[in-house]
N, C-alpha and C. Protein backbone atom coordinates (compact mmCIF):
# COMPACT_ATOMS: atom_id res chain seq x y z
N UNK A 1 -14.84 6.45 -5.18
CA UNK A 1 -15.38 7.11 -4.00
C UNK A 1 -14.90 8.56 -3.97
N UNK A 2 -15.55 9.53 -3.90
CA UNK A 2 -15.41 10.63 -3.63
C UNK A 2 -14.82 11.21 -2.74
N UNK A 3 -14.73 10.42 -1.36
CA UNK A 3 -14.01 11.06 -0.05
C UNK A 3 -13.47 10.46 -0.26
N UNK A 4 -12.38 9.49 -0.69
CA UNK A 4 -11.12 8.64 -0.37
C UNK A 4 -10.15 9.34 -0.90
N UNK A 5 -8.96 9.28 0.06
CA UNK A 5 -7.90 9.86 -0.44
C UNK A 5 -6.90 9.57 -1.82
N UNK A 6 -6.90 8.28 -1.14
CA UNK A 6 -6.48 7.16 -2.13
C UNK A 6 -6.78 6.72 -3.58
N UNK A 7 -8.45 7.15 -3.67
CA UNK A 7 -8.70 7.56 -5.07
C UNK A 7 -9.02 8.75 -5.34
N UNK A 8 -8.28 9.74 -4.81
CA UNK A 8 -8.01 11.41 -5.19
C UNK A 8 -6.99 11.01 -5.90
N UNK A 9 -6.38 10.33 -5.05
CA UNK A 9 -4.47 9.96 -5.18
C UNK A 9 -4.40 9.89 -7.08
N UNK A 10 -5.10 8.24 -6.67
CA UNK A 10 -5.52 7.86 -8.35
C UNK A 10 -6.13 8.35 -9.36
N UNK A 11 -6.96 9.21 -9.34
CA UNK A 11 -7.22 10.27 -9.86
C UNK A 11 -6.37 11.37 -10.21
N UNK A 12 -4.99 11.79 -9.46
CA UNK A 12 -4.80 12.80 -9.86
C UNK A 12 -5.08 14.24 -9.16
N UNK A 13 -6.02 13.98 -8.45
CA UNK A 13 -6.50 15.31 -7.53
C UNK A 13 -5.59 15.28 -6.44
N UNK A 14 -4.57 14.43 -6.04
CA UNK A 14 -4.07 15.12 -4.75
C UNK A 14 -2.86 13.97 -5.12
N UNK A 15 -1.50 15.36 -5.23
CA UNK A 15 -0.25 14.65 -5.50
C UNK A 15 0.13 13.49 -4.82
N UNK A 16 1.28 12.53 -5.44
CA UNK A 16 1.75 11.53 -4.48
C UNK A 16 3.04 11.55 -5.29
N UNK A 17 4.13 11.41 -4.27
CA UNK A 17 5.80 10.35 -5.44
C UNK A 17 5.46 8.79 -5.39
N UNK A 18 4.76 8.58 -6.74
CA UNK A 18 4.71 7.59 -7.32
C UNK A 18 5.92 6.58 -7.63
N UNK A 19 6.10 5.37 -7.03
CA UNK A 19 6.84 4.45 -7.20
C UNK A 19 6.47 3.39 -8.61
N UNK A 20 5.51 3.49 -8.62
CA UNK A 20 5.15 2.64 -9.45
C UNK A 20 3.49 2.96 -10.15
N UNK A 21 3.22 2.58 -11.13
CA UNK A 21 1.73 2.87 -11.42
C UNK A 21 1.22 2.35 -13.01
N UNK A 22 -0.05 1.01 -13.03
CA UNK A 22 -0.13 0.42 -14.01
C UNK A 22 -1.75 0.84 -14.29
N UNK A 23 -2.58 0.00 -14.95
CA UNK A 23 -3.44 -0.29 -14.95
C UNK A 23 -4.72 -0.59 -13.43
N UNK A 24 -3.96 -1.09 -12.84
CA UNK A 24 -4.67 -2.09 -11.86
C UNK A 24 -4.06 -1.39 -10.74
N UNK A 25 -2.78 -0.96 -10.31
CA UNK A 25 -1.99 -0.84 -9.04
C UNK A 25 -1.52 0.43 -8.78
N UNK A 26 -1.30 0.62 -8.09
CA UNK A 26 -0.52 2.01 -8.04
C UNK A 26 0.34 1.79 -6.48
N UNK A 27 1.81 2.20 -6.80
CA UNK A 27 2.62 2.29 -5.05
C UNK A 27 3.74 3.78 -5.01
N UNK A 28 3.06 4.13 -4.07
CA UNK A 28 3.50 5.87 -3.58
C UNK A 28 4.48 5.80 -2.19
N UNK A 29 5.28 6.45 -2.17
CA UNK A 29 5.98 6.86 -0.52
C UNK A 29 4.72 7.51 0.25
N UNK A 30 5.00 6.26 1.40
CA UNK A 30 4.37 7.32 2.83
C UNK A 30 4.77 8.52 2.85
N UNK A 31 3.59 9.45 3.11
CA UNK A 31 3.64 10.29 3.50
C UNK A 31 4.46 10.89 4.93
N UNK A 32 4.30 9.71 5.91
CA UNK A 32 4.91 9.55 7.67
C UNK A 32 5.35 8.37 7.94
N UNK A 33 6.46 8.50 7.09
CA UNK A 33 7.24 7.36 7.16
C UNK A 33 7.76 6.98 8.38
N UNK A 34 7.73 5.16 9.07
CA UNK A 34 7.89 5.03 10.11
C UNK A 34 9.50 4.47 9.67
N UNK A 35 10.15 4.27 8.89
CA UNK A 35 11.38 3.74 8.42
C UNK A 35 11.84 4.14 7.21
N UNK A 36 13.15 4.15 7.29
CA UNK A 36 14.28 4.73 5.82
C UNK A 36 13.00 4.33 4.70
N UNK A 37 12.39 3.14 4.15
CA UNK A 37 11.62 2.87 2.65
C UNK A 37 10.11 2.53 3.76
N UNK A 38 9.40 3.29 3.24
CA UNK A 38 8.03 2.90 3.81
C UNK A 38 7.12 3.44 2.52
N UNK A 39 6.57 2.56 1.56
CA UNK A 39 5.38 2.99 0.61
C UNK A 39 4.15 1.99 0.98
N UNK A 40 3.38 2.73 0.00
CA UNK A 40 2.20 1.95 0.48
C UNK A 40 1.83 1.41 -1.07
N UNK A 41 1.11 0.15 -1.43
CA UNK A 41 1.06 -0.32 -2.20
C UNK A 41 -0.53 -0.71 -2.06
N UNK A 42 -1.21 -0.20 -3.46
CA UNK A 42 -2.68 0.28 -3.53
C UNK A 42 -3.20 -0.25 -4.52
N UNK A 43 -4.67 -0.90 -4.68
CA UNK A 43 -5.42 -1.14 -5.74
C UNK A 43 -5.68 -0.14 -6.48
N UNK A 44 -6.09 0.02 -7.72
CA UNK A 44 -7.15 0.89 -7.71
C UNK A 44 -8.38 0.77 -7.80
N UNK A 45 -8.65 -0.24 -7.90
CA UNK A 45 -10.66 -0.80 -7.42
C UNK A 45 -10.27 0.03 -6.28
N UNK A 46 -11.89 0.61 -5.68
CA UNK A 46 -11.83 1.06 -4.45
C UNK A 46 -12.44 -0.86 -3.51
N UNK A 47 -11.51 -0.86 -2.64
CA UNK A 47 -11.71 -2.07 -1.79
C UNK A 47 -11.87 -1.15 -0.41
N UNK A 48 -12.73 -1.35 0.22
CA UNK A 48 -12.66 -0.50 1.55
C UNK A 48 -11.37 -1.04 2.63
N UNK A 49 -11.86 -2.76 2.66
CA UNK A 49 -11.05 -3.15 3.78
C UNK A 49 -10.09 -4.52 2.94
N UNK A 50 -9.56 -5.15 4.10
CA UNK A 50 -9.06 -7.00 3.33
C UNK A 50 -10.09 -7.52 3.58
N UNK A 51 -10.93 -7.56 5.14
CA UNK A 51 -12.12 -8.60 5.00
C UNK A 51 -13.28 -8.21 3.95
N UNK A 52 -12.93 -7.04 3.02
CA UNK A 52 -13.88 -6.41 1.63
C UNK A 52 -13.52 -7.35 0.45
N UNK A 53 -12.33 -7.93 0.34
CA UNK A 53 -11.38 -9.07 -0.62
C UNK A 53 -12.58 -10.05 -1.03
N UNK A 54 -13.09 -9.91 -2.92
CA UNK A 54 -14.14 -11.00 -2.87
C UNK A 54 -12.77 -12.02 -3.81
N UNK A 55 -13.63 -12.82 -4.00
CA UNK A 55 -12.70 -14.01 -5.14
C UNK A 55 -12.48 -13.50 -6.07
N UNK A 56 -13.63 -12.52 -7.01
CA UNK A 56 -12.79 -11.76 -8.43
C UNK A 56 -11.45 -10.98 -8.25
N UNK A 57 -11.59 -10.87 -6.74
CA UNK A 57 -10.28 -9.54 -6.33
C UNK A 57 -9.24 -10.60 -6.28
N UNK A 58 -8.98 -11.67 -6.21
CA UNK A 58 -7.85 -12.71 -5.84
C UNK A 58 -6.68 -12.23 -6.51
N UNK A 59 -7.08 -12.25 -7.94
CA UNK A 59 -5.71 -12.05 -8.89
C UNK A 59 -5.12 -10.45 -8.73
N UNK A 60 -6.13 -9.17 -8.41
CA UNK A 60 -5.35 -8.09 -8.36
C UNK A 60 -4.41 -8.15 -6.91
N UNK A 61 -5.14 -8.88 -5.56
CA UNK A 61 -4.51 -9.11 -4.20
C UNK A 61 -3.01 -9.42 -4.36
N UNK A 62 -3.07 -10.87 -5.55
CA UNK A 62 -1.70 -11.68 -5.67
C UNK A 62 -1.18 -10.41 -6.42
N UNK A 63 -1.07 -9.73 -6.96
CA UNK A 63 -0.65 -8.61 -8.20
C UNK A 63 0.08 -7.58 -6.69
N UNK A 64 -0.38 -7.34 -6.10
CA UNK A 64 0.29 -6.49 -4.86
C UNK A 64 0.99 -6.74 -4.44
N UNK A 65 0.80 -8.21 -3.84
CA UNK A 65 2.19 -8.51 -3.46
C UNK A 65 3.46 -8.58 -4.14
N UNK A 66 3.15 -8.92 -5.40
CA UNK A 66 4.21 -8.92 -6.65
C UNK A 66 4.70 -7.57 -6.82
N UNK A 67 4.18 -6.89 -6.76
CA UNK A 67 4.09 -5.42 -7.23
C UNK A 67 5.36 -4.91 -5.39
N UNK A 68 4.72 -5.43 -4.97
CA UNK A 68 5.58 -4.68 -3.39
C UNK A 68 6.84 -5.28 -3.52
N UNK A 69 7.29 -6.60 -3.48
CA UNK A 69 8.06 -7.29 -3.64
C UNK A 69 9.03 -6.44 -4.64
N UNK A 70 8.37 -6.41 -6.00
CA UNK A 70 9.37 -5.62 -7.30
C UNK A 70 10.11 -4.08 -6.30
N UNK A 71 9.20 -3.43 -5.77
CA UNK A 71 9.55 -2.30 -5.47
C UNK A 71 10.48 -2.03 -4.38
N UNK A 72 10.24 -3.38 -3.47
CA UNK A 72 11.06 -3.38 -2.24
C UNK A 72 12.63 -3.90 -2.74
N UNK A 73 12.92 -4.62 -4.13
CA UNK A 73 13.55 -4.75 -4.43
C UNK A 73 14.41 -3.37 -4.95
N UNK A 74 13.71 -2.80 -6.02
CA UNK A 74 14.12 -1.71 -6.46
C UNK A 74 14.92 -0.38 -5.43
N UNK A 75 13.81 -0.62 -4.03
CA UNK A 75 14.78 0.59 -2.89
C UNK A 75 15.44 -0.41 -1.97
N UNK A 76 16.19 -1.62 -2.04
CA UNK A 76 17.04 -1.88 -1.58
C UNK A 76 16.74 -2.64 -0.51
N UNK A 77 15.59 -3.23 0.13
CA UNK A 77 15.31 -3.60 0.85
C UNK A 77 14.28 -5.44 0.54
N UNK A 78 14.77 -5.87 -0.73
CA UNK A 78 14.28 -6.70 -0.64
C UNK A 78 14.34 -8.35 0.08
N UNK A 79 15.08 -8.07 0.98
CA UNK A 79 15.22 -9.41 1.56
C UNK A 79 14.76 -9.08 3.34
N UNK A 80 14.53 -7.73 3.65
CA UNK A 80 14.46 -7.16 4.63
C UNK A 80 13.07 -6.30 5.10
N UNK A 81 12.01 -6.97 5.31
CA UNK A 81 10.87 -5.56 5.18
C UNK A 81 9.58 -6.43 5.53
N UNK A 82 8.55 -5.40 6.27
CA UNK A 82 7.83 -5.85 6.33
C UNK A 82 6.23 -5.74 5.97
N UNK A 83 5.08 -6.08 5.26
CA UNK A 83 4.28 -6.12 4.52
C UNK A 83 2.81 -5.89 5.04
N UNK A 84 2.63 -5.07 5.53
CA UNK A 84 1.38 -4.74 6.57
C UNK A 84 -0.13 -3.97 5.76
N UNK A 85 -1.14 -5.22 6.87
CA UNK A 85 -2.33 -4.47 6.02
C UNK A 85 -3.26 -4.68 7.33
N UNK A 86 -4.13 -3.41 7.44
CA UNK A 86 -4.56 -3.33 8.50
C UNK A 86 -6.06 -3.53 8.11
N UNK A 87 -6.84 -4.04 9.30
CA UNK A 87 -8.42 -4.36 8.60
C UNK A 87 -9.06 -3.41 10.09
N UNK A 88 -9.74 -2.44 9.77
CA UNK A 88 -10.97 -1.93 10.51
C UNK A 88 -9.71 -0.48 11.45
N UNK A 89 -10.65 0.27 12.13
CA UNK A 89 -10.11 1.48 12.68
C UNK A 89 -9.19 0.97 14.28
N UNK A 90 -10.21 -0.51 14.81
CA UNK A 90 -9.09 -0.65 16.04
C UNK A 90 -7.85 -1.36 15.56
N UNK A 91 -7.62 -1.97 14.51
CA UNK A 91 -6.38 -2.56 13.83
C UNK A 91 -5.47 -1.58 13.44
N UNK A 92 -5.83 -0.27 13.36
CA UNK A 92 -5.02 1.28 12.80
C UNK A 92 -5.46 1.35 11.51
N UNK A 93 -6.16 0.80 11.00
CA UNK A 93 -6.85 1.71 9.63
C UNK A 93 -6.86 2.68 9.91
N UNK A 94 -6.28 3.70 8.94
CA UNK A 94 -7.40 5.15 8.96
C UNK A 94 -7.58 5.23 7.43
N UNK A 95 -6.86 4.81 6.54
CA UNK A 95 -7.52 5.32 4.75
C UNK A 95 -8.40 4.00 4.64
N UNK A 96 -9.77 4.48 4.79
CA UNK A 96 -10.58 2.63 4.21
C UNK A 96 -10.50 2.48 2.38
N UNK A 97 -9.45 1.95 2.22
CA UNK A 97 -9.31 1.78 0.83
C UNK A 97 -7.88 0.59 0.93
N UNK A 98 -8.19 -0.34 0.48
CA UNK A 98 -7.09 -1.68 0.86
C UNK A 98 -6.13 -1.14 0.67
N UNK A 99 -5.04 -0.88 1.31
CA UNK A 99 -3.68 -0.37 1.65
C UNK A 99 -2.37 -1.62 2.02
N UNK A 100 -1.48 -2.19 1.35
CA UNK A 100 -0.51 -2.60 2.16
C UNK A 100 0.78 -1.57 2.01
N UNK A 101 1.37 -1.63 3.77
CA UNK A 101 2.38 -0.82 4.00
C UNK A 101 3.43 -1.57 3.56
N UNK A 102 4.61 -1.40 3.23
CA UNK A 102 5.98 -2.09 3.12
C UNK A 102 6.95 -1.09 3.87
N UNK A 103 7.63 -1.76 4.51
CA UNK A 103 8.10 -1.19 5.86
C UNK A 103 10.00 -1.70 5.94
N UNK A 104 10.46 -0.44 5.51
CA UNK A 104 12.34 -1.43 5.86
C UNK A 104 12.90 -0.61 5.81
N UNK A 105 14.34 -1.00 5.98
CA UNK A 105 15.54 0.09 6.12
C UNK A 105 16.18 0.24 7.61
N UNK A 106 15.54 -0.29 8.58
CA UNK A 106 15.96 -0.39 9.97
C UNK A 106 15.47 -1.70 10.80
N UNK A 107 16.35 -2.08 11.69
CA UNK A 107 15.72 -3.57 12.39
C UNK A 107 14.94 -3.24 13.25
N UNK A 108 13.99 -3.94 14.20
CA UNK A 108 12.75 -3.57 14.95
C UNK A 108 12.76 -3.09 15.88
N UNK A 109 12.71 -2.58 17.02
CA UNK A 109 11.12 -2.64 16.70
C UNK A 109 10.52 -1.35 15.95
N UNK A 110 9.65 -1.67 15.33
CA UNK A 110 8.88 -0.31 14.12
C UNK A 110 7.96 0.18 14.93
N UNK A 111 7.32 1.18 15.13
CA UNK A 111 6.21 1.64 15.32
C UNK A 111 4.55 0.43 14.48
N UNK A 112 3.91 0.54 14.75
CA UNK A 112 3.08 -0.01 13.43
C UNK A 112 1.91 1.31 13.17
């Protein structure tokens, strides 16, 4: 998609500090971080939303979570954090491109 940020991101057209980045996934630091480790952990199929999730997408979905998990481990927060994915603009979407937040480093309450 041309207007998505997220695949600028992936592309290359618009920097990110990359945490991680394969084939299939890619996980960057928030930009407005609501806590000490907040990244966001990204397909790179463009998926608009979760209710966009078909059955071929199953195995990259399970791959995210794996992928967040590794990373939440790596900044120290893996037993502590929380895993957020928002569906549509009244849920707080604003990037329509499947996004989960990982959220830790402080006890609650978080902003969402």
């Amino acid at each position: 998609m041309t207007d998505c940020i997220f695949c600028k991101i992936i592309a290359g057209e618009i920097p990110a500090k990359k945490l991680y980045e394969d084939e299939d996934v890619l996980a960057f630091w928030d930009i407005s971080p609501q806590a000490p480790v907040h990244f966001l952990v990204i397909p790179k199929k463009h998926i608009p939303r979760p209710v966009d999730v078909t059955e071929p997408d199953e195995r990259l979905t399970g791959k995210l979570l794996r992928i967040a998990a590794q990373m939440a481990k790596e900044n120290g927060v893996e037993d502590d954090y929380r895993a957020i994915f928002n569906n549509g603009a009244k849920a707080g979407q604003v990037v329509f491109h499947l996004h989960m937040h990982i959220i830790g480093g402080k006890g609650r309450p978080w902003p969402m």
